[in-house]
C-alpha atoms as a PDB file:
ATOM      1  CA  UNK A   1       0.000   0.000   0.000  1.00  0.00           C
ATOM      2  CA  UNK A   2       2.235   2.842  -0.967  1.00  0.00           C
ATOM      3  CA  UNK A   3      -0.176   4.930  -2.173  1.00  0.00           C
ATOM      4  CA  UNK A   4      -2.375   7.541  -0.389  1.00  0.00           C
ATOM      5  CA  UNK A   5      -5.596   5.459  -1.571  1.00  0.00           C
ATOM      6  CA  UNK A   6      -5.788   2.303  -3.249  1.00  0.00           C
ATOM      7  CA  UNK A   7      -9.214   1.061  -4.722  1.00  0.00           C
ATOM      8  CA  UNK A   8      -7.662  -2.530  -5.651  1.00  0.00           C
ATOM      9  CA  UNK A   9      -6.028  -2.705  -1.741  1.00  0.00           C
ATOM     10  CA  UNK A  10      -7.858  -6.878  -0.953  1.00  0.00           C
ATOM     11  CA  UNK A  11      -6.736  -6.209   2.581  1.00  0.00           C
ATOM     12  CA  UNK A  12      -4.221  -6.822   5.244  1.00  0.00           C
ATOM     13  CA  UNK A  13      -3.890  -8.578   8.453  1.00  0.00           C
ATOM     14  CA  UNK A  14      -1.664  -5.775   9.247  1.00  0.00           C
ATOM     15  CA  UNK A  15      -3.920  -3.420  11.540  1.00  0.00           C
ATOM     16  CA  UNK A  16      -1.742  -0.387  10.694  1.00  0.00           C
ATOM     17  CA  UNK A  17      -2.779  -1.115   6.972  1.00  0.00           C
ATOM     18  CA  UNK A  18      -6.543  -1.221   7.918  1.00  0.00           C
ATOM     19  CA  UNK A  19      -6.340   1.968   9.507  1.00  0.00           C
ATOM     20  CA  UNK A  20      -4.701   3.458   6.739  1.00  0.00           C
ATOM     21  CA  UNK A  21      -7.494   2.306   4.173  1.00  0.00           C
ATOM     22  CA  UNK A  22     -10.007   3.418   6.454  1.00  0.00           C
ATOM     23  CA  UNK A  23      -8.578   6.978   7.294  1.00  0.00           C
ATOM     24  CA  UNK A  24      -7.410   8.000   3.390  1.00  0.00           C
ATOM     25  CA  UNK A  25     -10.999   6.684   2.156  1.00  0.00           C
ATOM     26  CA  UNK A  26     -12.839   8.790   0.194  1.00  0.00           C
ATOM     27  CA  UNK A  27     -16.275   9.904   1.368  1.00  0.00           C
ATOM     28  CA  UNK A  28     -17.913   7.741  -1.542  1.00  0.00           C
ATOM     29  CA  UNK A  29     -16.281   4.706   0.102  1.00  0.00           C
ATOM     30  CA  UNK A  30     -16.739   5.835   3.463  1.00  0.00           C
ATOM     31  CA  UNK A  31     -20.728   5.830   3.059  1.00  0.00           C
ATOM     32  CA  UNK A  32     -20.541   2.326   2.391  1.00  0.00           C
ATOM     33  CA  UNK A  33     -18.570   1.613   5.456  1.00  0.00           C
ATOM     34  CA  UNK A  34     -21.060   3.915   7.592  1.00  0.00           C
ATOM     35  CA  UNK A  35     -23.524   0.502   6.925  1.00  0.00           C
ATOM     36  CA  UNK A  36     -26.011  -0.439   9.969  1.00  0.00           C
ATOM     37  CA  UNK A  37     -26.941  -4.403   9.706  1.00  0.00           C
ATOM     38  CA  UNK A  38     -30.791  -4.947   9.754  1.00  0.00           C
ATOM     39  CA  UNK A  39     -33.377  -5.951  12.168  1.00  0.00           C
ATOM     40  CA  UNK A  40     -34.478  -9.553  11.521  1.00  0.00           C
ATOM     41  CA  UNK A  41     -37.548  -8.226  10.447  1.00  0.00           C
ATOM     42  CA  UNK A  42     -36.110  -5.819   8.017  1.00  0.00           C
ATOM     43  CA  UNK A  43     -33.871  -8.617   6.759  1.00  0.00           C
ATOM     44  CA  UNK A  44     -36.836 -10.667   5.535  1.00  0.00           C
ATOM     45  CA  UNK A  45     -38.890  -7.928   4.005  1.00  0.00           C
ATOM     46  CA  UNK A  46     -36.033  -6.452   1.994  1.00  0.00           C
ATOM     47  CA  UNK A  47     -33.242  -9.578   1.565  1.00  0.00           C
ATOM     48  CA  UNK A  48     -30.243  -7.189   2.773  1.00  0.00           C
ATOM     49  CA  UNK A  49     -27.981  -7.921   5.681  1.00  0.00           C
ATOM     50  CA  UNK A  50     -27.119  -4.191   6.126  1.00  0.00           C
ATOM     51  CA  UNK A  51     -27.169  -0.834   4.349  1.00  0.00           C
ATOM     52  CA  UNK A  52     -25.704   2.299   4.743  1.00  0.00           C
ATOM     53  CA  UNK A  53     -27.192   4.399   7.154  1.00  0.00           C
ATOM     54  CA  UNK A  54     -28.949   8.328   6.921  1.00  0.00           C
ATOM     55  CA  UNK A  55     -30.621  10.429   8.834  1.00  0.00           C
ATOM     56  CA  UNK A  56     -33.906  10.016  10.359  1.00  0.00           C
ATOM     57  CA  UNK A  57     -33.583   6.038  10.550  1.00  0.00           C
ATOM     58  CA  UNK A  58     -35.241   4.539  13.738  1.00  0.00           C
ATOM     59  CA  UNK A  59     -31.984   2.481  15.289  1.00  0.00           C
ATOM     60  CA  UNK A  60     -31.295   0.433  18.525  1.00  0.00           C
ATOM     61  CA  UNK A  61     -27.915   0.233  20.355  1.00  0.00           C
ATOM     62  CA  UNK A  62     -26.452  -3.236  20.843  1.00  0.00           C
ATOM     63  CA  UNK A  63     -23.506  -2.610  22.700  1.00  0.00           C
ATOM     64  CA  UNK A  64     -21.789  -0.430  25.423  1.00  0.00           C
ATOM     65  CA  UNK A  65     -23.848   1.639  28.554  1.00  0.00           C
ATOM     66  CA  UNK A  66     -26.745   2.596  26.179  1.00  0.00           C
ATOM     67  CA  UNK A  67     -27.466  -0.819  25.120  1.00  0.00           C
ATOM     68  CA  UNK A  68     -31.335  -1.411  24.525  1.00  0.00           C
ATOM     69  CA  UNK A  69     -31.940   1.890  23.814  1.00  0.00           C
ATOM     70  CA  UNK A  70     -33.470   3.325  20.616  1.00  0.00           C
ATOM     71  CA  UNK A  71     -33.591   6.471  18.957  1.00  0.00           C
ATOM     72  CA  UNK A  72     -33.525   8.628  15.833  1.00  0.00           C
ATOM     73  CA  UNK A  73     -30.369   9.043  13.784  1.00  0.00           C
ATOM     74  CA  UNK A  74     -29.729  12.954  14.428  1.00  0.00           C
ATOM     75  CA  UNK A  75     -26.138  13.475  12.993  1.00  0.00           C
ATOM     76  CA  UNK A  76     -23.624  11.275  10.706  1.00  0.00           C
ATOM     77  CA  UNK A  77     -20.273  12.575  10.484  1.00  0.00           C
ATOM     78  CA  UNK A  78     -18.241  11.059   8.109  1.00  0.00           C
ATOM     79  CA  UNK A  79     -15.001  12.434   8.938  1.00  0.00           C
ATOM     80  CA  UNK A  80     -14.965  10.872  12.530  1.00  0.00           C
ATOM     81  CA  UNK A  81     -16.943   7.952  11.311  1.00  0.00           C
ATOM     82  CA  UNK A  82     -19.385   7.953  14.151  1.00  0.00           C
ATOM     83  CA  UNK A  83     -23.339   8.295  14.266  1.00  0.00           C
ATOM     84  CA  UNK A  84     -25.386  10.835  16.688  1.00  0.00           C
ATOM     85  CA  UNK A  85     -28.528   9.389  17.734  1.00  0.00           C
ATOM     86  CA  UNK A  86     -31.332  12.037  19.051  1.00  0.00           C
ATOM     87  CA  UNK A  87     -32.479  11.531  22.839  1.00  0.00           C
ATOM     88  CA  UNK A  88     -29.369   9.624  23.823  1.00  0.00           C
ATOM     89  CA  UNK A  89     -27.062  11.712  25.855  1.00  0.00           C
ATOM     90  CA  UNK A  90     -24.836  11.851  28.692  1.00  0.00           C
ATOM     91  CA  UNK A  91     -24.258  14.236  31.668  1.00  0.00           C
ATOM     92  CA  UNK A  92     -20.920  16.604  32.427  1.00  0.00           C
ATOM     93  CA  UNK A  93     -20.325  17.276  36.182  1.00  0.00           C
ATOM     94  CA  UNK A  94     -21.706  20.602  35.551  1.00  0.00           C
ATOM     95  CA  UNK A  95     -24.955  18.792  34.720  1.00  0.00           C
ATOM     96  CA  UNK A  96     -25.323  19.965  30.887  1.00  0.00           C
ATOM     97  CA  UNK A  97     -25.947  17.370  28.500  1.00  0.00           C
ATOM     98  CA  UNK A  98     -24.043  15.842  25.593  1.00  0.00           C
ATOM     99  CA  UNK A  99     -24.901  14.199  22.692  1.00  0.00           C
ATOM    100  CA  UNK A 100     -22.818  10.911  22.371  1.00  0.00           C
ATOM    101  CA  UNK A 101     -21.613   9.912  18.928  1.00  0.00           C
ATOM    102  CA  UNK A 102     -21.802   5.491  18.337  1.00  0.00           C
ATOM    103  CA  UNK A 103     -20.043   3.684  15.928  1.00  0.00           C
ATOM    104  CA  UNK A 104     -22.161   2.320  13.015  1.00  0.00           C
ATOM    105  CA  UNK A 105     -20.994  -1.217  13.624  1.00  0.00           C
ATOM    106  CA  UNK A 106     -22.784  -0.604  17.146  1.00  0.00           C
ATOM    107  CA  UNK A 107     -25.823   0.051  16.486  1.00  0.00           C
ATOM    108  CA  UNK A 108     -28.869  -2.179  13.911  1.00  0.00           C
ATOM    109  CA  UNK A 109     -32.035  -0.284  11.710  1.00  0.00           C
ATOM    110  CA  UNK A 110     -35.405  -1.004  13.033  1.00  0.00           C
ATOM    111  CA  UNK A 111     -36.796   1.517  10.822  1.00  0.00           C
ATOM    112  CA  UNK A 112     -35.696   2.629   7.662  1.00  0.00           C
ATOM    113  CA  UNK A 113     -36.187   6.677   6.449  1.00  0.00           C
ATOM    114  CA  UNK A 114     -37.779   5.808   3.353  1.00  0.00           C
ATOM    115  CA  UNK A 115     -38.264   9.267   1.730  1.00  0.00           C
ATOM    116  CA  UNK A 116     -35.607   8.959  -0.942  1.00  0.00           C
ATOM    117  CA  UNK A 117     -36.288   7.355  -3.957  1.00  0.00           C
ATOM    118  CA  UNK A 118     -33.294   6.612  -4.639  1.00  0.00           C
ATOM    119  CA  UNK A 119     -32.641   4.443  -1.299  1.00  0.00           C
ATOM    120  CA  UNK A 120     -36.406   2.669  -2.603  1.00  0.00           C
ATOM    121  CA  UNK A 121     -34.652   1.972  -5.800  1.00  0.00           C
ATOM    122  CA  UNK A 122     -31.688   0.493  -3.817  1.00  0.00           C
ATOM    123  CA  UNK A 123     -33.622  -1.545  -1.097  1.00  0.00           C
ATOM    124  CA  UNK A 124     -35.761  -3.097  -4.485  1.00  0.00           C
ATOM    125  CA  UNK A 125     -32.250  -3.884  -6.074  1.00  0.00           C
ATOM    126  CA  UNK A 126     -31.567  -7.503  -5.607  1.00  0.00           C
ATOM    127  CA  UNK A 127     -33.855  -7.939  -3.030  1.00  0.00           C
ATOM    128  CA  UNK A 128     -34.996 -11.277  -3.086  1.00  0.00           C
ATOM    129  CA  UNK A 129     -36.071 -12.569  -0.060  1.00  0.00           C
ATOM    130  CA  UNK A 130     -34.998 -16.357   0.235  1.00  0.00           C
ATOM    131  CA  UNK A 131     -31.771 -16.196  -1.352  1.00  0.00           C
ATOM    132  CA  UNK A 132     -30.218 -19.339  -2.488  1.00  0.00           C
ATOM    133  CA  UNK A 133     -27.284 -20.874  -1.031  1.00  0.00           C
ATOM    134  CA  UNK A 134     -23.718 -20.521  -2.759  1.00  0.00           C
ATOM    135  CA  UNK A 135     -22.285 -24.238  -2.658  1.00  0.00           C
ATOM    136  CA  UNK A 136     -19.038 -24.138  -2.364  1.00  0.00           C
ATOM    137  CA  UNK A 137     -16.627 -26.634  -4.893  1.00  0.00           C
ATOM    138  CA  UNK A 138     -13.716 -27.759  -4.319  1.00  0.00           C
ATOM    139  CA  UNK A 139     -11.096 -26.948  -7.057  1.00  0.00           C
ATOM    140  CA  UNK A 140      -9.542 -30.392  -8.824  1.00  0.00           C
ATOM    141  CA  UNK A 141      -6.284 -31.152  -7.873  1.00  0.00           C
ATOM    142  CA  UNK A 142      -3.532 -30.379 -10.122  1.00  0.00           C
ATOM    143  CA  UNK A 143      -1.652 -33.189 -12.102  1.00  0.00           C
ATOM    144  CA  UNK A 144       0.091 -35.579 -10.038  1.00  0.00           C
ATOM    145  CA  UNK A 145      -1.020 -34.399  -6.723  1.00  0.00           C
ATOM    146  CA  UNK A 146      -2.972 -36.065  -4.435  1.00  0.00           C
ATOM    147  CA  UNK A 147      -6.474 -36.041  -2.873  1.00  0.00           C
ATOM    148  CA  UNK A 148      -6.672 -35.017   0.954  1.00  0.00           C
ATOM    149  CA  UNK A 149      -9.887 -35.352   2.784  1.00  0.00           C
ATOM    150  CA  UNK A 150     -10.220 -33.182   5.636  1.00  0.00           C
ATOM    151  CA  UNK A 151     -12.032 -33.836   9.229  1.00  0.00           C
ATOM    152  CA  UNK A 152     -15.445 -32.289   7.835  1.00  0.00           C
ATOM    153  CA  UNK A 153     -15.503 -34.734   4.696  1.00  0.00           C
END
């Protein structure tokens, strides 16, 4: 990865090249990592896993102190990579409160802000609701080699 930005960067199990990705993306990419998995619900109607997330969608939070709690999306910032949800603050000393920002990864849609077409259009793409499995085959060995079954065969 010498490059500020790489589109054809696979990955890394290097965590300083992860961060790297993530902090030179550009905001086009960046959307699509702001994406918020689905209520089970959700899943079913629409045949997504996740999508990205925008303002106004109805979310719960599934991890840290505010766990259980829902709320409106209020605020996305893209730069920090972090969500502000409406209603869900915490207290200084001083007693003023503060809105907390969540990580997307955090946090799952019970409610989408459908008011866009263009998210419509996007929730109707490929949305199939029982999906069919992807078998997996196993590639043929190459000439001369031989066959190995594994524990699971």
């Amino acid at each position: 990865m010498k490059q500020k930005f790489s589109v054809k960067w696979l990955g890394s199990k290097q965590p300083r090249k992860q961060r790297k990705f993530r902090a030179n993306a550009p905001s086009h990419i960046r959307r699509k990592m702001m994406s918020v998995n689905l209520s089970k619900e959700l899943r079913k109607k629409y045949g997504k896993r996740n999508i990205p997330i925008r303002k106004g969608d109805n979310v719960r939070i599934m991890r840290g102190g505010f766990k259980g709690k829902t709320g409106k999306i209020d605020n996305i910032n893209l730069k920090k990579m972090r969500v502000m949800i409406d209603g869900v603050y915490e207290s200084k000393k001083d007693g003023t409160k503060v809105s907390v920002y969540f990580s997307p990864s955090n946090l799952q849609i019970k409610e989408l802000n459908l008011e866009d077409k263009m998210r419509r259009k996007a929730l109707e793409r490929g949305a199939t609701p029982e999906k069919k499995k992807v078998v997996k085959v196993r590639p043929l060995p190459k000439a001369g080699g031989k066959i190995r079954k594994g524990k699971n065969e």
